[in-house]
N, C-alpha and C. Protein backbone atom coordinates (compact mmCIF):
# COMPACT_ATOMS: atom_id res chain seq x y z
N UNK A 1 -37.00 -149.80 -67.00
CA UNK A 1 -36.62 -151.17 -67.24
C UNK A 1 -37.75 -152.13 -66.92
N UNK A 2 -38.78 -151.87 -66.35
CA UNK A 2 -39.80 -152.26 -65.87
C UNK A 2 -39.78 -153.56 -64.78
N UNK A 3 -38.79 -153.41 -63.97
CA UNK A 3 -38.23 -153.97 -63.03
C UNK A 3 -37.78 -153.41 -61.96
N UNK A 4 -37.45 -153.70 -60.88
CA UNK A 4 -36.93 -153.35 -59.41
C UNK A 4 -36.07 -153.24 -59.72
N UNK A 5 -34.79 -152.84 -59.00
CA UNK A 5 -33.21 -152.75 -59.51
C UNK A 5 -33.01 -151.82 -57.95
N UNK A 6 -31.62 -152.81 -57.50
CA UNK A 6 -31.01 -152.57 -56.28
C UNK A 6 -29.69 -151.98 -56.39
N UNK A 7 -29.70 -151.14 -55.45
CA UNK A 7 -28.12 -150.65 -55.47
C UNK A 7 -27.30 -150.89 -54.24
N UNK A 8 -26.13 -152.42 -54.37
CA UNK A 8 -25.59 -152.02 -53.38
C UNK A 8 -24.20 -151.87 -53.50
N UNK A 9 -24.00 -150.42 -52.32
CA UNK A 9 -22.51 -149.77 -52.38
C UNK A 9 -21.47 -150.52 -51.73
N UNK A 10 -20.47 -151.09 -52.32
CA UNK A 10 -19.63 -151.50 -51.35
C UNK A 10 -18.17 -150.93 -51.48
N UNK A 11 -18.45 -149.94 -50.60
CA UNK A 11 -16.77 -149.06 -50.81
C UNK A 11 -15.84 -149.83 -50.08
N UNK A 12 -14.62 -149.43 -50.28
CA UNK A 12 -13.39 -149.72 -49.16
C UNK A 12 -12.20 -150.45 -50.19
N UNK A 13 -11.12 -150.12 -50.09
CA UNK A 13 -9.73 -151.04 -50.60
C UNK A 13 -9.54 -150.17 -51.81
N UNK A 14 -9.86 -149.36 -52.25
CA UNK A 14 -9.36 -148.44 -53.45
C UNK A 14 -10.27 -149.07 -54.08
N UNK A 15 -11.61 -149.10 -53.95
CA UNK A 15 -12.94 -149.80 -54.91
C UNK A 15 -12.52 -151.54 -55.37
N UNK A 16 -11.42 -151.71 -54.95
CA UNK A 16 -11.26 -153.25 -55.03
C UNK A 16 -12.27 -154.51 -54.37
N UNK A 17 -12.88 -153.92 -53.23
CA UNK A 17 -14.19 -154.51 -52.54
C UNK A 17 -15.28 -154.73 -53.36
N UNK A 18 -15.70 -154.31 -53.87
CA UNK A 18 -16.89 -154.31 -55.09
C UNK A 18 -16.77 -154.27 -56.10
N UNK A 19 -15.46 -154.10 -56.53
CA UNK A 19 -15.30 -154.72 -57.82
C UNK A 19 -14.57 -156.40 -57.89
N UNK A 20 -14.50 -156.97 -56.94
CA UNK A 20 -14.14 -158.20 -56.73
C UNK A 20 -15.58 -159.12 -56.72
N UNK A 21 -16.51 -158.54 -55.63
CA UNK A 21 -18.20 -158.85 -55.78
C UNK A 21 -18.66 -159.38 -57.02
N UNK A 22 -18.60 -158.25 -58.00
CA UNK A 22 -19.20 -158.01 -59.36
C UNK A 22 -18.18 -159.12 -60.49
N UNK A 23 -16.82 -159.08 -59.91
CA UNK A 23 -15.97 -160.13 -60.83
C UNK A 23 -16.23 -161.46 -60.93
N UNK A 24 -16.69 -162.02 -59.26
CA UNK A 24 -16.95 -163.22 -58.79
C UNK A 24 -18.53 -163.44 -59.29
N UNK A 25 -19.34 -162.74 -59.12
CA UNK A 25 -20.63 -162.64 -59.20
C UNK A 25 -21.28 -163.85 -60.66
N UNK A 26 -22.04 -164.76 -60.54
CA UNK A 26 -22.31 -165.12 -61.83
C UNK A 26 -22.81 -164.68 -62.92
N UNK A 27 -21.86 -164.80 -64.52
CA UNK A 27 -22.40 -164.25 -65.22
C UNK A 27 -23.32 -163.94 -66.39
N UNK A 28 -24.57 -163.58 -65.27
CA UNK A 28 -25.99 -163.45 -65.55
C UNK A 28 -26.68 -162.01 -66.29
N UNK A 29 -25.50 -161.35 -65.81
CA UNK A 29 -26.68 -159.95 -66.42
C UNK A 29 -26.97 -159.17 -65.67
N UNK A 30 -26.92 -159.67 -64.34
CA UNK A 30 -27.62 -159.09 -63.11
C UNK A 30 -27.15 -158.35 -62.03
N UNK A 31 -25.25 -158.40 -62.24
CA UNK A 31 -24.42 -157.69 -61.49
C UNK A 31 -24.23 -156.69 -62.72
N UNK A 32 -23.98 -155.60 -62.44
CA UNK A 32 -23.21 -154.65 -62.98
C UNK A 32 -22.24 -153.71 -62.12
N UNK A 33 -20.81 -153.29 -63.01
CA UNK A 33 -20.71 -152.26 -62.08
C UNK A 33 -20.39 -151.10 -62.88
N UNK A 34 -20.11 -149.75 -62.29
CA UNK A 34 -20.15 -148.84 -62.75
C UNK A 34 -19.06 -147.93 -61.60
N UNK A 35 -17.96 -147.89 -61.90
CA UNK A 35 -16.79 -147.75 -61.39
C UNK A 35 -15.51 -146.53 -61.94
N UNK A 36 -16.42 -145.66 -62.54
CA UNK A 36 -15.28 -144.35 -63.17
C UNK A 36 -14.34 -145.08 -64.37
N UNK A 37 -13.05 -145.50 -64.35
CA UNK A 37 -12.56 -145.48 -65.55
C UNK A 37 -12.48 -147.35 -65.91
N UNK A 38 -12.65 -147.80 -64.39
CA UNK A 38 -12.99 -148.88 -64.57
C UNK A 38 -11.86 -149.72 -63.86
N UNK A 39 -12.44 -151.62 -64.19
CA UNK A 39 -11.21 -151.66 -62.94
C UNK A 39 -9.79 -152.31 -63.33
N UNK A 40 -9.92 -151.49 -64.68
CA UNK A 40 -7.97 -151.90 -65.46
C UNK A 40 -7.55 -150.73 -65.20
N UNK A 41 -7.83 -149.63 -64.59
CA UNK A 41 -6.82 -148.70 -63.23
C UNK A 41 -6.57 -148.96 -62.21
N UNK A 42 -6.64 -150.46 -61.80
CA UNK A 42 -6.19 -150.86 -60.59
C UNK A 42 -4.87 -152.21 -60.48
N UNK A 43 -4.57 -152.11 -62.42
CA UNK A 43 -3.34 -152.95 -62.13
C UNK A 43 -2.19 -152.51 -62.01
N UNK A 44 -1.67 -151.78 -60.50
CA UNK A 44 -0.65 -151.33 -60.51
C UNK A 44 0.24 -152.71 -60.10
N UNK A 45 1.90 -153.01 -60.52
CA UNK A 45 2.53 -153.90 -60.75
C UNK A 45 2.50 -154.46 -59.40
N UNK A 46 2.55 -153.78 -58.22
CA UNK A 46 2.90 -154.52 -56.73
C UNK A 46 1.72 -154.56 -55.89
N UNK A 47 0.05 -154.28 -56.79
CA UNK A 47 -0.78 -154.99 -56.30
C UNK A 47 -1.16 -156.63 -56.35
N UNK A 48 -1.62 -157.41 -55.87
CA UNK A 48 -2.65 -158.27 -55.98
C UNK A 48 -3.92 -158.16 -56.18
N UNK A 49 -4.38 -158.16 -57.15
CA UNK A 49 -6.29 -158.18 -57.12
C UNK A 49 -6.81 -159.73 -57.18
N UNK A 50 -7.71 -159.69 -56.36
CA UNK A 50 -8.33 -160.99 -56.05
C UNK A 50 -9.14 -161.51 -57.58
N UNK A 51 -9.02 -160.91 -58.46
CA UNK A 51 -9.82 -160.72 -59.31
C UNK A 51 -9.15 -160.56 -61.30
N UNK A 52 -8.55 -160.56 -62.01
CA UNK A 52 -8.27 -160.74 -63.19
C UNK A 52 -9.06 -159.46 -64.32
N UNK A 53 -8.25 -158.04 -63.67
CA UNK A 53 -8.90 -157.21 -64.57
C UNK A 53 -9.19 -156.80 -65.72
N UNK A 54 -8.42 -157.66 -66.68
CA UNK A 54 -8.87 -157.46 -68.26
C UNK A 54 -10.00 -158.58 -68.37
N UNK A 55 -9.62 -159.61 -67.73
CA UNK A 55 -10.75 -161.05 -68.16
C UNK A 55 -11.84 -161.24 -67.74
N UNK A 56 -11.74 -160.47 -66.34
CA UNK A 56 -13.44 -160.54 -65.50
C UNK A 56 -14.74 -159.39 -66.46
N UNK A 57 -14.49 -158.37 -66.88
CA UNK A 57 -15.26 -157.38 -67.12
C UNK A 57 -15.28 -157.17 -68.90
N UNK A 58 -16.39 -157.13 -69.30
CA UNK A 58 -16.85 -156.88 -70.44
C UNK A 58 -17.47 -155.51 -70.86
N UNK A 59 -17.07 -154.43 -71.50
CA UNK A 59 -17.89 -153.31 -71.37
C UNK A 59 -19.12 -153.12 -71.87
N UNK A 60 -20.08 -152.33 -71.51
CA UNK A 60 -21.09 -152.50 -72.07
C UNK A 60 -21.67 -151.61 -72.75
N UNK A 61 -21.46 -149.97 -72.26
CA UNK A 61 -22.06 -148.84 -72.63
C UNK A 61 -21.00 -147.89 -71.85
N UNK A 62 -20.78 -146.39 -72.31
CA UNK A 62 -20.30 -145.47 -71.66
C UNK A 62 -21.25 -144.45 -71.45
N UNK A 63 -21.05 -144.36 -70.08
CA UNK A 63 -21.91 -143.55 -69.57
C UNK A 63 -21.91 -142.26 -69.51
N UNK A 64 -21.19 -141.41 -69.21
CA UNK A 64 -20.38 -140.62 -69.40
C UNK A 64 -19.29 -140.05 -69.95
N UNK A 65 -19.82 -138.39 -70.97
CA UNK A 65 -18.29 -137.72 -71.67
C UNK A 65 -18.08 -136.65 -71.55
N UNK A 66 -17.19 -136.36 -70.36
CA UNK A 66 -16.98 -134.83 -69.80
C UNK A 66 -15.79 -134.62 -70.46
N UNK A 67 -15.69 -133.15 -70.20
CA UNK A 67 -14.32 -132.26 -70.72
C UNK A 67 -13.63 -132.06 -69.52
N UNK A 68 -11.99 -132.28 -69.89
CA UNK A 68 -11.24 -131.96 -69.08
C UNK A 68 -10.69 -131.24 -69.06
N UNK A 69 -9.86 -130.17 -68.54
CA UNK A 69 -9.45 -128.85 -68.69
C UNK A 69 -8.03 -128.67 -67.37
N UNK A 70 -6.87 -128.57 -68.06
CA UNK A 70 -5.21 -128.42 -67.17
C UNK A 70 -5.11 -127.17 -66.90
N UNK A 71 -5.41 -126.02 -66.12
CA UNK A 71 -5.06 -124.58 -65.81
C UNK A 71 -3.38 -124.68 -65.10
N UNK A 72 -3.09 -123.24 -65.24
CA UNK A 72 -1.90 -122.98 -64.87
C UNK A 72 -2.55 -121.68 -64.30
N UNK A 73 -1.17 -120.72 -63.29
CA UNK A 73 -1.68 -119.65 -63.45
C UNK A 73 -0.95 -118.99 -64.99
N UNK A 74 -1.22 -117.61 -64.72
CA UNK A 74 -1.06 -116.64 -66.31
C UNK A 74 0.70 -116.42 -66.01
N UNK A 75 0.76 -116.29 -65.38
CA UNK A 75 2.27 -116.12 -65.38
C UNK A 75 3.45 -117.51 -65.20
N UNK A 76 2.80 -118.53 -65.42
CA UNK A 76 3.80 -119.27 -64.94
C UNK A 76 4.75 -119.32 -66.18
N UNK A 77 5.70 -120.10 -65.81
CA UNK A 77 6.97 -120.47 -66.78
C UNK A 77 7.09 -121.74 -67.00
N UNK A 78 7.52 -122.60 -68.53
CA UNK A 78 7.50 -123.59 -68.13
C UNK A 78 8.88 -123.94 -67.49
N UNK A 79 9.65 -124.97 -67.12
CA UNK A 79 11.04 -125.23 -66.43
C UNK A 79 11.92 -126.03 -67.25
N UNK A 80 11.04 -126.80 -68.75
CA UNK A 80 11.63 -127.63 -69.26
C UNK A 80 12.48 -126.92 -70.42
């Protein structure tokens, strides 16, 4: 990028801590975050987020595309 570029981690609250940072943060270009599925998995109905998760975040690129894979063992049954 031919620039410096800082990383800072701010864990804690179910990633709600740093993704509140990055929501508030002005928008310059210069915050990013990068947060797994992102932070519209955190509107469960009887939270509060300090923060407006469809309106704060714009996507930009996906970074990642893994395969997922459900095992059972060989013998199971289903129950339904």
């Amino acid at each position: 990028m031919g620039q410096p570029v800082i990383v800072e981690n701010r864990g804690g609250g179910g990633s709600v801590i740093g993704t509140e940072v990055v929501a508030k943060a002005p928008p310059d270009g210069y915050s990013i975050f990068d947060g797994g599925a992102g932070p519209g998995d955190q509107r469960e109905p009887a939270r509060q987020l300090p923060y407006d998760a469809e309106k704060s975040f714009a996507p930009v690129s996906l970074l990642v595309s893994a395969p997922m894979v459900l095992s059972v063992h060989s013998r199971s049954r289903s129950t339904m």
